[in-house]
PDB file of N, CA and C in Angstrom:
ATOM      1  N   UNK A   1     107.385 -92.773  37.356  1.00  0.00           N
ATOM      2  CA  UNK A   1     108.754 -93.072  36.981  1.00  0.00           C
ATOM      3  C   UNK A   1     109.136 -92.248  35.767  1.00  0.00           C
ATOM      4  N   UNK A   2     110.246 -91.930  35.357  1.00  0.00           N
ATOM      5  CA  UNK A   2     110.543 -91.313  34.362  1.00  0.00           C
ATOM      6  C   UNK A   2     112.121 -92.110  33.918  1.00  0.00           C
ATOM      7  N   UNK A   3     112.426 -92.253  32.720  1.00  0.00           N
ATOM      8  CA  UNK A   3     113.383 -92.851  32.200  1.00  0.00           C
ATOM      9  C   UNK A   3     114.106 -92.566  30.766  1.00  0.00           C
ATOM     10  N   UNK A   4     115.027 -92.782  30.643  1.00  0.00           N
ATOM     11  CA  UNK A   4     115.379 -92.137  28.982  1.00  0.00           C
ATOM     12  C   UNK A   4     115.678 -93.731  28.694  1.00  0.00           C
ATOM     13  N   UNK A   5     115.041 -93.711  27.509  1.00  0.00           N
ATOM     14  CA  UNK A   5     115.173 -94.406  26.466  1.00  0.00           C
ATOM     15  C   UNK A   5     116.310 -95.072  26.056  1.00  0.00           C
ATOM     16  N   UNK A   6     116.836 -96.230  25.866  1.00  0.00           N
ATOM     17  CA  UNK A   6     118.050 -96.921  25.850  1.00  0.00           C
ATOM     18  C   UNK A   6     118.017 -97.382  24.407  1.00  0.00           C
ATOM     19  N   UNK A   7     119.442 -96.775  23.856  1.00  0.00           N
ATOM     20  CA  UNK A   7     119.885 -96.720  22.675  1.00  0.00           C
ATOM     21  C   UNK A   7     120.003 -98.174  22.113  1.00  0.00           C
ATOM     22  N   UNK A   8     120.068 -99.229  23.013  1.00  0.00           N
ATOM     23  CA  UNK A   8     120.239-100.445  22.851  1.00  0.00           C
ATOM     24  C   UNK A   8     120.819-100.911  24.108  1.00  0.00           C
ATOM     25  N   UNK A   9     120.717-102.312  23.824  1.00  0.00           N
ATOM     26  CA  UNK A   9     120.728-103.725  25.174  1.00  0.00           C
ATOM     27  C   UNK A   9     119.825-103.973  25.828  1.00  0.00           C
ATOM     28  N   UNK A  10     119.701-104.448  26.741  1.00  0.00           N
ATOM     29  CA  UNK A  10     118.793-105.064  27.303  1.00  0.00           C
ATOM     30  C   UNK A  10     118.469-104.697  29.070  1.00  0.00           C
ATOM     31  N   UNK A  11     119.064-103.843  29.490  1.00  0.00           N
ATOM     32  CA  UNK A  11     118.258-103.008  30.533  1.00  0.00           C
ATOM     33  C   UNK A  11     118.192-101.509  30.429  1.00  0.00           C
ATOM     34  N   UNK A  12     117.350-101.109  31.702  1.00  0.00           N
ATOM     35  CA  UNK A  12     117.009 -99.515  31.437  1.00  0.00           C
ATOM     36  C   UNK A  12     117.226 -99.254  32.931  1.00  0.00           C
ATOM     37  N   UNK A  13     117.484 -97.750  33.578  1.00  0.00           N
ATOM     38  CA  UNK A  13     117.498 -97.088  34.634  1.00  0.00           C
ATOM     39  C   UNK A  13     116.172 -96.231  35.319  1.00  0.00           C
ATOM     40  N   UNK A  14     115.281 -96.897  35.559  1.00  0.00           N
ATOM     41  CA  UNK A  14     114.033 -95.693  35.386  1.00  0.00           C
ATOM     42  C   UNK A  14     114.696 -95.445  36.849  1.00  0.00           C
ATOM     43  N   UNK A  15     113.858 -93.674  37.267  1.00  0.00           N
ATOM     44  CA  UNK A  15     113.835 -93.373  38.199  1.00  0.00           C
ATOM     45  C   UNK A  15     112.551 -92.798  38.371  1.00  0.00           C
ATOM     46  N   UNK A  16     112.640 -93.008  40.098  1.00  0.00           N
ATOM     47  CA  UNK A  16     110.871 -92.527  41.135  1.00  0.00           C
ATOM     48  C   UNK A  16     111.266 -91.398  41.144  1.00  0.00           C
ATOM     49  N   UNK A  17     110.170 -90.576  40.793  1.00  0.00           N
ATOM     50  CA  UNK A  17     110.263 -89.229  41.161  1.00  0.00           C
ATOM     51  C   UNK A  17     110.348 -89.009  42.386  1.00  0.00           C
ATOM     52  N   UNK A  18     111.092 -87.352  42.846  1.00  0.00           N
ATOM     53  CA  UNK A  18     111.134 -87.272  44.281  1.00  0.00           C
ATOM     54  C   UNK A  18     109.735 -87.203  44.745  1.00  0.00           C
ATOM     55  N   UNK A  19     108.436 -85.988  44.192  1.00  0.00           N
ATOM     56  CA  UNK A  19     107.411 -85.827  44.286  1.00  0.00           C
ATOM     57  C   UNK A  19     106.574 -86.284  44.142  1.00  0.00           C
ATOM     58  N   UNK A  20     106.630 -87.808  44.189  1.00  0.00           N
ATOM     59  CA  UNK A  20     105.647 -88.856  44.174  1.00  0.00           C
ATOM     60  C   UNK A  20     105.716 -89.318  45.996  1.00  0.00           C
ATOM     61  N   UNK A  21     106.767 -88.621  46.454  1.00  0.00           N
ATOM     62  CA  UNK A  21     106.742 -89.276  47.931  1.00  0.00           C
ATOM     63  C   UNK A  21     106.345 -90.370  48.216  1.00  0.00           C
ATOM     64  N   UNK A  22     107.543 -91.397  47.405  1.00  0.00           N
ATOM     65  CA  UNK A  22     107.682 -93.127  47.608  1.00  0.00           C
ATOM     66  C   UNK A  22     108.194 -92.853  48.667  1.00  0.00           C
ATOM     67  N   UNK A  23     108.413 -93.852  49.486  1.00  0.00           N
ATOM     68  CA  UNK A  23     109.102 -94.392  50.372  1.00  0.00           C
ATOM     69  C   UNK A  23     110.505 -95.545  49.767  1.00  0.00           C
ATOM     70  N   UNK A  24     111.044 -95.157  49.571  1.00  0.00           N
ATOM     71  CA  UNK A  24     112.066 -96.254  48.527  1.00  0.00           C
ATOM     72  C   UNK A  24     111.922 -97.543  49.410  1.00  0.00           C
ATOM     73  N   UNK A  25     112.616 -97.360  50.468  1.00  0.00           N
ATOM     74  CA  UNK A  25     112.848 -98.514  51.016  1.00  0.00           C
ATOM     75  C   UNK A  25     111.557 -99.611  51.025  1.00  0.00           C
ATOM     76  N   UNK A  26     110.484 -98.967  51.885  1.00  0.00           N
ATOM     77  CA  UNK A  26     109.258 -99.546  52.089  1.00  0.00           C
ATOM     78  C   UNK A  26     109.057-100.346  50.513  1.00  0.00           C
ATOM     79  N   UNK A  27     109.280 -99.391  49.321  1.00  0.00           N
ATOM     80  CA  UNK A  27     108.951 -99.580  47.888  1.00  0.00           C
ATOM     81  C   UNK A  27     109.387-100.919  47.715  1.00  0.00           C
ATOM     82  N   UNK A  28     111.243-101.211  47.733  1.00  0.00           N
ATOM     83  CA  UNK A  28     111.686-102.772  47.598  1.00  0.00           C
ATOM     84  C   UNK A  28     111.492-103.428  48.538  1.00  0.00           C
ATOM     85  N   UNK A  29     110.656-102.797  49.638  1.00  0.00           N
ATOM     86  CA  UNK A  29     110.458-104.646  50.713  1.00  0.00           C
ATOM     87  C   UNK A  29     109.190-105.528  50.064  1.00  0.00           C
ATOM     88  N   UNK A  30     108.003-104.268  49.430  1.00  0.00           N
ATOM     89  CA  UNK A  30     106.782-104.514  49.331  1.00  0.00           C
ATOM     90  C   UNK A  30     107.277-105.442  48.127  1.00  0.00           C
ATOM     91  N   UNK A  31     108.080-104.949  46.953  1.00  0.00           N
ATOM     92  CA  UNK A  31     108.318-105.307  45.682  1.00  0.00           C
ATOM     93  C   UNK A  31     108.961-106.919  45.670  1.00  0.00           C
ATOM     94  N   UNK A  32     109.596-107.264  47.181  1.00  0.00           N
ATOM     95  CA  UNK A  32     110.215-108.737  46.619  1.00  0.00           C
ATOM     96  C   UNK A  32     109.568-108.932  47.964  1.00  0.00           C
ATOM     97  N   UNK A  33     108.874-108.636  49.177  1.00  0.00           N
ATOM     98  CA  UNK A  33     108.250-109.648  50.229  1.00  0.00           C
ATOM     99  C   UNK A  33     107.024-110.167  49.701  1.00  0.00           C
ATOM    100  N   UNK A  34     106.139-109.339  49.033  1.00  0.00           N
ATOM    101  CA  UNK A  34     104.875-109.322  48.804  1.00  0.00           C
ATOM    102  C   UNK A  34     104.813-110.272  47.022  1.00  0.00           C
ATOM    103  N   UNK A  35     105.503-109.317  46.481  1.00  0.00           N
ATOM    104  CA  UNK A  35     105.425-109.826  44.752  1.00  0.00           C
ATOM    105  C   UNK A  35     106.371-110.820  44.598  1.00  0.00           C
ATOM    106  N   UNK A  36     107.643-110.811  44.887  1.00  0.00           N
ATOM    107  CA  UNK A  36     109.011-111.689  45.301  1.00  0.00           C
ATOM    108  C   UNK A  36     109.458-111.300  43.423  1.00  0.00           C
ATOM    109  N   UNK A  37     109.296-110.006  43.138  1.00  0.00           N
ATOM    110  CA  UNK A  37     109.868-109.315  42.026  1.00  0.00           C
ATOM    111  C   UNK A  37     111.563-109.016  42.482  1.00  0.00           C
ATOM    112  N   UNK A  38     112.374-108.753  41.809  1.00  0.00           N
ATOM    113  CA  UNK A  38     113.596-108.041  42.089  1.00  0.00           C
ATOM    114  C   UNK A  38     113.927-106.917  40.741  1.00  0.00           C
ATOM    115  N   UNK A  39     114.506-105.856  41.310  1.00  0.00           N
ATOM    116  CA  UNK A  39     115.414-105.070  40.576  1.00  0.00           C
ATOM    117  C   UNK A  39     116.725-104.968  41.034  1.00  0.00           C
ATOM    118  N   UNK A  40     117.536-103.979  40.508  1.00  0.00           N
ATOM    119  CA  UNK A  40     118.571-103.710  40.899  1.00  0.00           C
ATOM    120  C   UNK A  40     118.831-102.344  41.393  1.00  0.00           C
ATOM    121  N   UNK A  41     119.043-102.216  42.861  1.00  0.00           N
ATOM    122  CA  UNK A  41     118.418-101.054  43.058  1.00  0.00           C
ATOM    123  C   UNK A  41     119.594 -99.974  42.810  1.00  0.00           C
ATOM    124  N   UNK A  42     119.598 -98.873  42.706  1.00  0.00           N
ATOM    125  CA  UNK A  42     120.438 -98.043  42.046  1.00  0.00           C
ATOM    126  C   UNK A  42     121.921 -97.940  42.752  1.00  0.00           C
ATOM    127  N   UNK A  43     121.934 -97.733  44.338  1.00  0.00           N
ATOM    128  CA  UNK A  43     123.368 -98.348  44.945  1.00  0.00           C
ATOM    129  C   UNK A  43     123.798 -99.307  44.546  1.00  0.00           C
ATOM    130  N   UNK A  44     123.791-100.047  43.711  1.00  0.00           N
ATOM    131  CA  UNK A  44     124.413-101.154  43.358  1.00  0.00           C
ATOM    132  C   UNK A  44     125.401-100.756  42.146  1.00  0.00           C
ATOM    133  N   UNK A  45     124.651 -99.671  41.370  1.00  0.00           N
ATOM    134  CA  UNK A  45     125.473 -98.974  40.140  1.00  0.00           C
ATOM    135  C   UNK A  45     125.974 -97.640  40.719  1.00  0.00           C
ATOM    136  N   UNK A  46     126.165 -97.252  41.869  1.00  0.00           N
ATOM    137  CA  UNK A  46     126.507 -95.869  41.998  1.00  0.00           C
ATOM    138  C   UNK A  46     125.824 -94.989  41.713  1.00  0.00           C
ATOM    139  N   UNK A  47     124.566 -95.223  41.796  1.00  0.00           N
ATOM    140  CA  UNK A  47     123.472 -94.283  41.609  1.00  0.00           C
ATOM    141  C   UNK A  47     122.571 -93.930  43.017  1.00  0.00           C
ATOM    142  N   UNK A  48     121.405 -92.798  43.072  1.00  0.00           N
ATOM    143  CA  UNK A  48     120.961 -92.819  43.546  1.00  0.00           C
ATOM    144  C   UNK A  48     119.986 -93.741  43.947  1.00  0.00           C
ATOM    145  N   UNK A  49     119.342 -93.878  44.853  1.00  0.00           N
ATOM    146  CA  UNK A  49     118.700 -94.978  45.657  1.00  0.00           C
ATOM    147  C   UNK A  49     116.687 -94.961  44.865  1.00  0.00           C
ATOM    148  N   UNK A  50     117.272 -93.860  44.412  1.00  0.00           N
ATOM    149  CA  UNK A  50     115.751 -93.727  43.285  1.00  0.00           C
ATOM    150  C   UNK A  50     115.782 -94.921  42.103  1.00  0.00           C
ATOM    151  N   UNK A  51     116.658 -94.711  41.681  1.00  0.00           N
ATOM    152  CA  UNK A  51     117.193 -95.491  40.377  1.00  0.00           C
ATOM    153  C   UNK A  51     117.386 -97.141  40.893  1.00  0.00           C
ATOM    154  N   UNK A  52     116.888 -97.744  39.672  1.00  0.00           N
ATOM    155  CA  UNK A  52     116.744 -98.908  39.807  1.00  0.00           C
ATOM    156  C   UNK A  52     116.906 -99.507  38.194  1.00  0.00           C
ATOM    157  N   UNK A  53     117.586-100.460  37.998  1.00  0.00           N
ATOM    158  CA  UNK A  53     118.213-101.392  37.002  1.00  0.00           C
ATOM    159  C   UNK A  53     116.961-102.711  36.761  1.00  0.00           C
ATOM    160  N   UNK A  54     116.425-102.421  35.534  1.00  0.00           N
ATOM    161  CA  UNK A  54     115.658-103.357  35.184  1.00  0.00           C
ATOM    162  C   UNK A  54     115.673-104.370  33.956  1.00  0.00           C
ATOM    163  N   UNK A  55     116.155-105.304  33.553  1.00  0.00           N
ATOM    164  CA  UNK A  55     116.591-105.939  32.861  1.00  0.00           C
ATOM    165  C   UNK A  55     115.149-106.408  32.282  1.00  0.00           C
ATOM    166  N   UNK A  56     115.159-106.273  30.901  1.00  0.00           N
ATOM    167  CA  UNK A  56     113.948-107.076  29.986  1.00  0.00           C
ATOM    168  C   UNK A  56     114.581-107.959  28.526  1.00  0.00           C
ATOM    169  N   UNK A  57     115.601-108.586  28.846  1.00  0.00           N
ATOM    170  CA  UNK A  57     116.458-109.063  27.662  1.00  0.00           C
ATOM    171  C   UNK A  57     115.833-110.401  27.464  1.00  0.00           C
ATOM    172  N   UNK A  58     115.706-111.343  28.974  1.00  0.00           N
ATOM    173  CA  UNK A  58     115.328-112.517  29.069  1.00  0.00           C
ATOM    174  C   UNK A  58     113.878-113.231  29.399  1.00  0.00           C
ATOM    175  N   UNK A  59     113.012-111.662  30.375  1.00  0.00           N
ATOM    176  CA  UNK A  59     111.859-113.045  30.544  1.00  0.00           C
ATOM    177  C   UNK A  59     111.409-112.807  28.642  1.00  0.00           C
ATOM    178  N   UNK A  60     110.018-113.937  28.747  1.00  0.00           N
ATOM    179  CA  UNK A  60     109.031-113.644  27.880  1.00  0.00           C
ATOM    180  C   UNK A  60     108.175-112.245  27.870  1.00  0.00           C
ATOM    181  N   UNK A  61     107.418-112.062  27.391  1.00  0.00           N
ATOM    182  CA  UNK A  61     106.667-110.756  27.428  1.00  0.00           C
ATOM    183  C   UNK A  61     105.831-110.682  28.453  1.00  0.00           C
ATOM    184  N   UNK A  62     105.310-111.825  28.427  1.00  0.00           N
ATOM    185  CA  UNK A  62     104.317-112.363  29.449  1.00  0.00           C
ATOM    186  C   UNK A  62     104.504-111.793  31.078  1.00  0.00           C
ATOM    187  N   UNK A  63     105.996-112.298  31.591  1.00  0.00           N
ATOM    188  CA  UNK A  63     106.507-112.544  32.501  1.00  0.00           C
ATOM    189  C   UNK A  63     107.154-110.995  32.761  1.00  0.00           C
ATOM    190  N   UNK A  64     107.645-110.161  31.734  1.00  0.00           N
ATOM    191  CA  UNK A  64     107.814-108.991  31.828  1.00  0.00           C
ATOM    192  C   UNK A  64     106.623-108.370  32.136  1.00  0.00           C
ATOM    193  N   UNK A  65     105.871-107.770  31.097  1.00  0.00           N
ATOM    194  CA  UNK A  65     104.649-107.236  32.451  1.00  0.00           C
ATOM    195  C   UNK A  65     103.924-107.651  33.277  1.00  0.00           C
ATOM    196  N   UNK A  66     104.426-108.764  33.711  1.00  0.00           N
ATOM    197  CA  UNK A  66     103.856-109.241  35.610  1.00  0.00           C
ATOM    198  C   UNK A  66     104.760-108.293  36.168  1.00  0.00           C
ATOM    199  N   UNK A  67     105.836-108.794  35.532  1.00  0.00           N
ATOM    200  CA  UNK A  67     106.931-107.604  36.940  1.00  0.00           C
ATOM    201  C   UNK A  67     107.109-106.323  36.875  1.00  0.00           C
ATOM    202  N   UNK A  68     106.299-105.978  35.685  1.00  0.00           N
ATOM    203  CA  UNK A  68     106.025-104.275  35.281  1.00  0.00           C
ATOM    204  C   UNK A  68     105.066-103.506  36.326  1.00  0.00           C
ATOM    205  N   UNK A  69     104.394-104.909  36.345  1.00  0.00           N
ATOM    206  CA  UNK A  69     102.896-104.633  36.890  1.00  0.00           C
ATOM    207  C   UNK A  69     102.590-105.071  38.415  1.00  0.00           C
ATOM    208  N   UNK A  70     104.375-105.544  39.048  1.00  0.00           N
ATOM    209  CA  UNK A  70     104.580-105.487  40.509  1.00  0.00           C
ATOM    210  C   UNK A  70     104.935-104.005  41.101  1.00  0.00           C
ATOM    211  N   UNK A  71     105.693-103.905  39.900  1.00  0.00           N
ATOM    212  CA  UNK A  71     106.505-102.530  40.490  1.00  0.00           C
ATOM    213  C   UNK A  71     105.354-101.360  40.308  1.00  0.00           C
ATOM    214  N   UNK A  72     104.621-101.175  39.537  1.00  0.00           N
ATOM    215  CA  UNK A  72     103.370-100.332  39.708  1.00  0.00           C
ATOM    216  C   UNK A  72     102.788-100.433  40.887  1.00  0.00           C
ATOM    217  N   UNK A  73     102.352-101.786  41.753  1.00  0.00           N
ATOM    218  CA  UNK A  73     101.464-101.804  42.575  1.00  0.00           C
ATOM    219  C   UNK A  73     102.488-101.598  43.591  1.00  0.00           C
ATOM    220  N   UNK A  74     103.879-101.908  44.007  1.00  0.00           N
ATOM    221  CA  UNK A  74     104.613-101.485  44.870  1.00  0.00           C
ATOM    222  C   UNK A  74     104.649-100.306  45.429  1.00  0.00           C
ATOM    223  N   UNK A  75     104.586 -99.134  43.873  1.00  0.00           N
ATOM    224  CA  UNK A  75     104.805 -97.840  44.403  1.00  0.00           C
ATOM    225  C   UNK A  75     103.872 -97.399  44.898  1.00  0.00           C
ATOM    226  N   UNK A  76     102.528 -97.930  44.401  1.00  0.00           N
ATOM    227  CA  UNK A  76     101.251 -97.660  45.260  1.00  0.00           C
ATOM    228  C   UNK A  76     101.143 -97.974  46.153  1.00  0.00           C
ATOM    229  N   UNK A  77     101.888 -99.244  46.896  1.00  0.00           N
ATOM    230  CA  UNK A  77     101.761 -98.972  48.155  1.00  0.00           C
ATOM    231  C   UNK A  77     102.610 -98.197  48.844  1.00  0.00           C
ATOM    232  N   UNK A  78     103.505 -97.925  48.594  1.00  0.00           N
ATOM    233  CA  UNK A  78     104.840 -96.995  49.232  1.00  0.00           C
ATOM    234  C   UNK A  78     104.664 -95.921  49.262  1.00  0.00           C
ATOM    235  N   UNK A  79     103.709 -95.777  48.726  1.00  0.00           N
ATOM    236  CA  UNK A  79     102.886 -93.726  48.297  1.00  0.00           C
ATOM    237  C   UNK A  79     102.812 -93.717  49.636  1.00  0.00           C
ATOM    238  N   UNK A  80     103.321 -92.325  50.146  1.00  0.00           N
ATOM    239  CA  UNK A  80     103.014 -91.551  51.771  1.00  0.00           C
ATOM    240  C   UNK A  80     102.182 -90.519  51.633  1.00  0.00           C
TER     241      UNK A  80
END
């Protein structure tokens, strides 16, 4: 993933590289069938379908890297 740094608030835009050859789609079925994580996936902001909206304003820390640490194992499985 690669992402710029947010000047402030409480979400960020990372994006999948093209050359990681995710499978996007496959990526969010695995990410909320399997983990039952959600993002916001980037069509939702007029973005590309790489990009995804991740909000860390509200869980605990705790609860944030579980879902840090869904979306890691997601893309591993979505790897082609």
């Amino acid at each position: 993933l690669e992402c710029v740094k947010p000047e402030g608030g409480v979400v960020c835009f990372p994006r999948v590289k093209q050359e990681l050859n995710i499978d996007i789609a496959l990526f969010y079925t695995i990410l909320y069938s399997k983990f039952k994580t959600l993002v916001g996936p980037g069509h939702w902001f007029e973005m590309d379908e790489r990009y995804m909206r991740i909000g860390y304003g509200w869980p605990e820390t705790k609860a944030l890297k579980e879902g840090l640490n869904c979306i890691s194992l997601s893309l591993k499985e979505a790897a082609q």
